[in-house]
N, C-alpha and C. Protein backbone atom coordinates (compact mmCIF):
# COMPACT_ATOMS: atom_id res chain seq x y z
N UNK A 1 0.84 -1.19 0.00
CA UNK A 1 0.00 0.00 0.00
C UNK A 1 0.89 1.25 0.00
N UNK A 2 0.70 2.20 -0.77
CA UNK A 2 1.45 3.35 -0.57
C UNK A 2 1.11 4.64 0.54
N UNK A 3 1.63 4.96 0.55
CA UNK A 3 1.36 6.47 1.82
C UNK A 3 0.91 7.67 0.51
N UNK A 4 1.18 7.68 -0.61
CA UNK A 4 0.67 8.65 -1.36
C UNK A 4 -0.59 9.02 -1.17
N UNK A 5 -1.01 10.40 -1.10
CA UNK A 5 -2.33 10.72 -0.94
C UNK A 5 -2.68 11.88 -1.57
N UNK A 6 -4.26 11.99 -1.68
CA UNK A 6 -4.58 13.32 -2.79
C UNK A 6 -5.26 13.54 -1.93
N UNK A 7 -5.85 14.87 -2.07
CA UNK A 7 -6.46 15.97 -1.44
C UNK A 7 -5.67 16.75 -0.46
N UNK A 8 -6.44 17.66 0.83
CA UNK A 8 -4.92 17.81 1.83
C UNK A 8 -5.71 17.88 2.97
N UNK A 9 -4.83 18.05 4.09
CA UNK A 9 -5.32 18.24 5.17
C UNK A 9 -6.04 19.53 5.94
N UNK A 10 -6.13 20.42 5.23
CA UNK A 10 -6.61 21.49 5.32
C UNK A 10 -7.18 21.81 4.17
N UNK A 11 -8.67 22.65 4.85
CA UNK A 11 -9.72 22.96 3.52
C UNK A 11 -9.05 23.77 2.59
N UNK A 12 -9.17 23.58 1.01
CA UNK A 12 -8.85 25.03 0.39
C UNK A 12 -9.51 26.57 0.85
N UNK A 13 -9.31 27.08 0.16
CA UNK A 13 -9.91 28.53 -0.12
C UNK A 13 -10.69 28.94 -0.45
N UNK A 14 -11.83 29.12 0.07
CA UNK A 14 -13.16 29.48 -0.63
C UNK A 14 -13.02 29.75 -2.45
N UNK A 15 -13.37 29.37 -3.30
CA UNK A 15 -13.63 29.51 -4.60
C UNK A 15 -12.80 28.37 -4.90
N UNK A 16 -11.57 27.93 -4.30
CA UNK A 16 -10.36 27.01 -4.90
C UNK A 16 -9.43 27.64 -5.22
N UNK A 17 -8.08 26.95 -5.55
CA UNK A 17 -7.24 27.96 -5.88
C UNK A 17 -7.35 28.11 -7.30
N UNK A 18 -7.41 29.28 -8.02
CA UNK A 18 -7.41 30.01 -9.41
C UNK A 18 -5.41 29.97 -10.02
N UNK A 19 -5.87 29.23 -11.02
CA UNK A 19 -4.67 28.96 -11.81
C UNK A 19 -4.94 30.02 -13.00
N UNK A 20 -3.96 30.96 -13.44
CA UNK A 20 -4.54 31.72 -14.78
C UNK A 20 -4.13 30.15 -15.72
N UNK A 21 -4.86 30.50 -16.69
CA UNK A 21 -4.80 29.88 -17.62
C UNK A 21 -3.18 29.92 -18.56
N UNK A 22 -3.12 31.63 -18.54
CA UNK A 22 -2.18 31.90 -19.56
C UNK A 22 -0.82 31.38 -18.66
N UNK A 23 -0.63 30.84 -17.82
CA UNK A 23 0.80 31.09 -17.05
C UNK A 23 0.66 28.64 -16.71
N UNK A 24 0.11 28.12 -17.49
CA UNK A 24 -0.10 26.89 -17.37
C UNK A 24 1.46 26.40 -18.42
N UNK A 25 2.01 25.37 -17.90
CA UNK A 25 2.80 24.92 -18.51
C UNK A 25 2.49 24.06 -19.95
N UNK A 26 1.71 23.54 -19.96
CA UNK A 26 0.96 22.96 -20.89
C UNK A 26 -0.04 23.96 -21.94
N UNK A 27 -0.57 24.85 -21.41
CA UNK A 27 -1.39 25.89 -22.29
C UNK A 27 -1.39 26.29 -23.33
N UNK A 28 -0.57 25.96 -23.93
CA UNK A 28 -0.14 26.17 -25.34
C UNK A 28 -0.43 24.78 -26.32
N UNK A 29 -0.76 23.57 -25.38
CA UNK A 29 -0.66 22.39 -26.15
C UNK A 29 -2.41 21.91 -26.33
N UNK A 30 -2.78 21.75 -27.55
CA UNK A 30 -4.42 21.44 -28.57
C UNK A 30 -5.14 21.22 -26.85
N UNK A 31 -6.02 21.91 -27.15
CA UNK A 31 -6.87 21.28 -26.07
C UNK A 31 -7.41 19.56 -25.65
N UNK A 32 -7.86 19.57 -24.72
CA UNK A 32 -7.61 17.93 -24.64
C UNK A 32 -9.14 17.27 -25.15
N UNK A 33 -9.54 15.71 -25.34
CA UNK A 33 -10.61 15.34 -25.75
C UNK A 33 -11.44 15.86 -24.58
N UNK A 34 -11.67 16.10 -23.74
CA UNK A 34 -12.51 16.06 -22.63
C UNK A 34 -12.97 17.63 -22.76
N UNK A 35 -12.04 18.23 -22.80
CA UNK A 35 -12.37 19.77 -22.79
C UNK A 35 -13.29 20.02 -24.44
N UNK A 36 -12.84 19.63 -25.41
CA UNK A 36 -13.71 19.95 -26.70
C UNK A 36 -15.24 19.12 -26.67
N UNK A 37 -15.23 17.69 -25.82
CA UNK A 37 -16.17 17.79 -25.75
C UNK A 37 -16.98 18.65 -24.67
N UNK A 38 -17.01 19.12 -23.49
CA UNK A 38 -17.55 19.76 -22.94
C UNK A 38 -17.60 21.30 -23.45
N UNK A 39 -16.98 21.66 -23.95
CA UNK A 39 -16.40 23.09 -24.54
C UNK A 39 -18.01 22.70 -25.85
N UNK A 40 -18.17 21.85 -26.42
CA UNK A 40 -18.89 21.62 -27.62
C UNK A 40 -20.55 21.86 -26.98
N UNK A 41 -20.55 21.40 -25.34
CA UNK A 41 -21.99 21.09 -25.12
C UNK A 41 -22.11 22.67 -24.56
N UNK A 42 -21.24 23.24 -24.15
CA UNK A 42 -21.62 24.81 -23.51
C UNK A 42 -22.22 25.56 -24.61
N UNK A 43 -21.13 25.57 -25.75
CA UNK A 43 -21.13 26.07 -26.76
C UNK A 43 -22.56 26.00 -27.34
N UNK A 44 -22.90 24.97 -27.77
CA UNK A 44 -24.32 24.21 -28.62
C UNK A 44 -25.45 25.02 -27.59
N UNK A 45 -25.41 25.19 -26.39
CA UNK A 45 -26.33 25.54 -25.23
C UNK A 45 -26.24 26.74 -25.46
N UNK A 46 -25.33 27.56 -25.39
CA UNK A 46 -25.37 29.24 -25.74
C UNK A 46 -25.24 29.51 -27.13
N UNK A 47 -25.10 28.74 -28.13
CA UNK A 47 -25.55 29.11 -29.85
C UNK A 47 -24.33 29.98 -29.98
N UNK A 48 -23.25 29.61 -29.57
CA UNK A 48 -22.15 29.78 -30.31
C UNK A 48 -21.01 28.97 -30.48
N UNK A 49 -20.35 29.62 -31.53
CA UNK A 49 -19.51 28.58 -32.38
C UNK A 49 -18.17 29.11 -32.00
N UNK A 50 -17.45 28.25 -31.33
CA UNK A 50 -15.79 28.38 -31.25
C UNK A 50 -14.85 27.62 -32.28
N UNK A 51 -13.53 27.80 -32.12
CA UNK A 51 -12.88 27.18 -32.99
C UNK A 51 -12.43 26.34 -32.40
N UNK A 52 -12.21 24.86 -33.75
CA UNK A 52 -11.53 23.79 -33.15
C UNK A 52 -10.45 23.42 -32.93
N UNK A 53 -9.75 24.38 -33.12
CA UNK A 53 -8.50 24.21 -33.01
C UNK A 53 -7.37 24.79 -32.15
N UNK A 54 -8.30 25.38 -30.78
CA UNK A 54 -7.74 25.85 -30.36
C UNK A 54 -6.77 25.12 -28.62
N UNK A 55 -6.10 26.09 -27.86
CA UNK A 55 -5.11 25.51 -26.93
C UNK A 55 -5.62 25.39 -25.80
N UNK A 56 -5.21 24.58 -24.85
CA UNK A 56 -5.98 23.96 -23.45
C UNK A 56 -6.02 25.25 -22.73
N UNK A 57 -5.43 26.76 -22.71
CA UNK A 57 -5.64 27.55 -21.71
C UNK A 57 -6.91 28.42 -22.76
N UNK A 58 -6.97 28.16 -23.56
CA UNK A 58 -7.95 29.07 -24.52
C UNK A 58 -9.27 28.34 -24.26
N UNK A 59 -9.48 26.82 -24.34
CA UNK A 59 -10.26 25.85 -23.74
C UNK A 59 -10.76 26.34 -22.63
N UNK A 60 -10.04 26.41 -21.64
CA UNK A 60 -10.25 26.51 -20.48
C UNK A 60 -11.44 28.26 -20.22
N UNK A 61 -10.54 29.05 -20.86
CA UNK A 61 -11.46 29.89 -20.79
C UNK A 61 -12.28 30.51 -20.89
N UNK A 62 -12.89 29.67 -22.27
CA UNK A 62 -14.13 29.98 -23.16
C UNK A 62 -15.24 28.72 -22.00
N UNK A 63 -14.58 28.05 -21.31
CA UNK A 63 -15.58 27.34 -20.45
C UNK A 63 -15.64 27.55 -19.20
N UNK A 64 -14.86 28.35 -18.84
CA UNK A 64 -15.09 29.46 -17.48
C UNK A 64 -16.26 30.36 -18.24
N UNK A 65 -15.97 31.14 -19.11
CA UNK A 65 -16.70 32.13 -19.80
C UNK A 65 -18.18 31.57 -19.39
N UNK A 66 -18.64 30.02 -20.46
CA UNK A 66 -19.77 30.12 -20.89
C UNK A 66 -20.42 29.26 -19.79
N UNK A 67 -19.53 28.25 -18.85
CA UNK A 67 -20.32 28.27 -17.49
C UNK A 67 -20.79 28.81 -16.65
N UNK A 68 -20.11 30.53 -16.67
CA UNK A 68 -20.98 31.72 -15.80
C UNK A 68 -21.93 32.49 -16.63
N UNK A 69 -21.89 32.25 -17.88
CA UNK A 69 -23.03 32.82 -18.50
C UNK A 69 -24.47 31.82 -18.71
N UNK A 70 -23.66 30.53 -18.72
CA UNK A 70 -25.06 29.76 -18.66
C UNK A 70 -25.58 29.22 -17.30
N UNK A 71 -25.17 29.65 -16.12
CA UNK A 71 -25.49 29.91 -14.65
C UNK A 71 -25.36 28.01 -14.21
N UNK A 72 -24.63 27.33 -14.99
CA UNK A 72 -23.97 25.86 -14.63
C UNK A 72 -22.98 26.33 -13.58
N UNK A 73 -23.18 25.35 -12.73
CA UNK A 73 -22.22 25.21 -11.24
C UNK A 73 -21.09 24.45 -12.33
N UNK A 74 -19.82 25.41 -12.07
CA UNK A 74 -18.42 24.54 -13.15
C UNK A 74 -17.37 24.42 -11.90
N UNK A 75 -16.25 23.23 -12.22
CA UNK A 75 -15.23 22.94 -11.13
C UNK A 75 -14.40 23.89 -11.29
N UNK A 76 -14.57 24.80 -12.05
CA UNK A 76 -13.51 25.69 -12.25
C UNK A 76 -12.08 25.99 -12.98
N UNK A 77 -10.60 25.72 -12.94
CA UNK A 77 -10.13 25.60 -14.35
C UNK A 77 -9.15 24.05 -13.60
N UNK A 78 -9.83 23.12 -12.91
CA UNK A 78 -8.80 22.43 -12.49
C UNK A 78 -8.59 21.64 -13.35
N UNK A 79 -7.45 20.80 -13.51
CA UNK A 79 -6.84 19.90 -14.41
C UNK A 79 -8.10 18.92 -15.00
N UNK A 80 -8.40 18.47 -13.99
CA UNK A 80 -9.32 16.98 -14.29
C UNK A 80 -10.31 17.94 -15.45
N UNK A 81 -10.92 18.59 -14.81
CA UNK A 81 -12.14 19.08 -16.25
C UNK A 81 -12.07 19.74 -17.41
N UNK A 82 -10.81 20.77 -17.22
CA UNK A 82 -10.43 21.62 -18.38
C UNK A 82 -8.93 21.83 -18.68
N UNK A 83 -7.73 20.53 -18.12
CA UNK A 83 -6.78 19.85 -18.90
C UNK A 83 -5.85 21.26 -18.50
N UNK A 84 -6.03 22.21 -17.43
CA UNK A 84 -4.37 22.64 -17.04
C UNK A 84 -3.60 22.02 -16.33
């Protein structure tokens, strides 16, 4: 069994901690499958059209964007959902 563990011992910070997008080590690299599809269902829901070709911090923020405009509770820009 390992001692490795996730989460921590103390609560975060009210909201979570906020990663900018633009300062992600990865951010520059195609957005990931997970993010275009969710990025596709915001999109389709607010009747607009993004491009497909764009980078995981650009991802990320067109689904910050359109989760506070479409009043969806979102996890915010953490790795697991929007690939920083």
């Amino acid at each position: 069994m390992s001692d490795e563990t996730l989460g921590s011992p103390t609560p975060e910070p009210q909201g979570g901690f906020a990663r900018d997008p633009e300062e992600w080590v990865t951010g520059d690299e195609p957005m990931t499958d997970a993010q275009r599809s969710y990025l596709d269902t915001l999109a389709r829901e607010a009747g607009e059209e993004i491009p497909a070709d764009i980078t995981k911090a650009q991802a990320s923020e067109h689904i910050d964007r359109l989760q506070k405009s479409s009043g969806r509770v979102g996890g915010g820009s953490d790795e697991a959902q929007t690939g920083g």
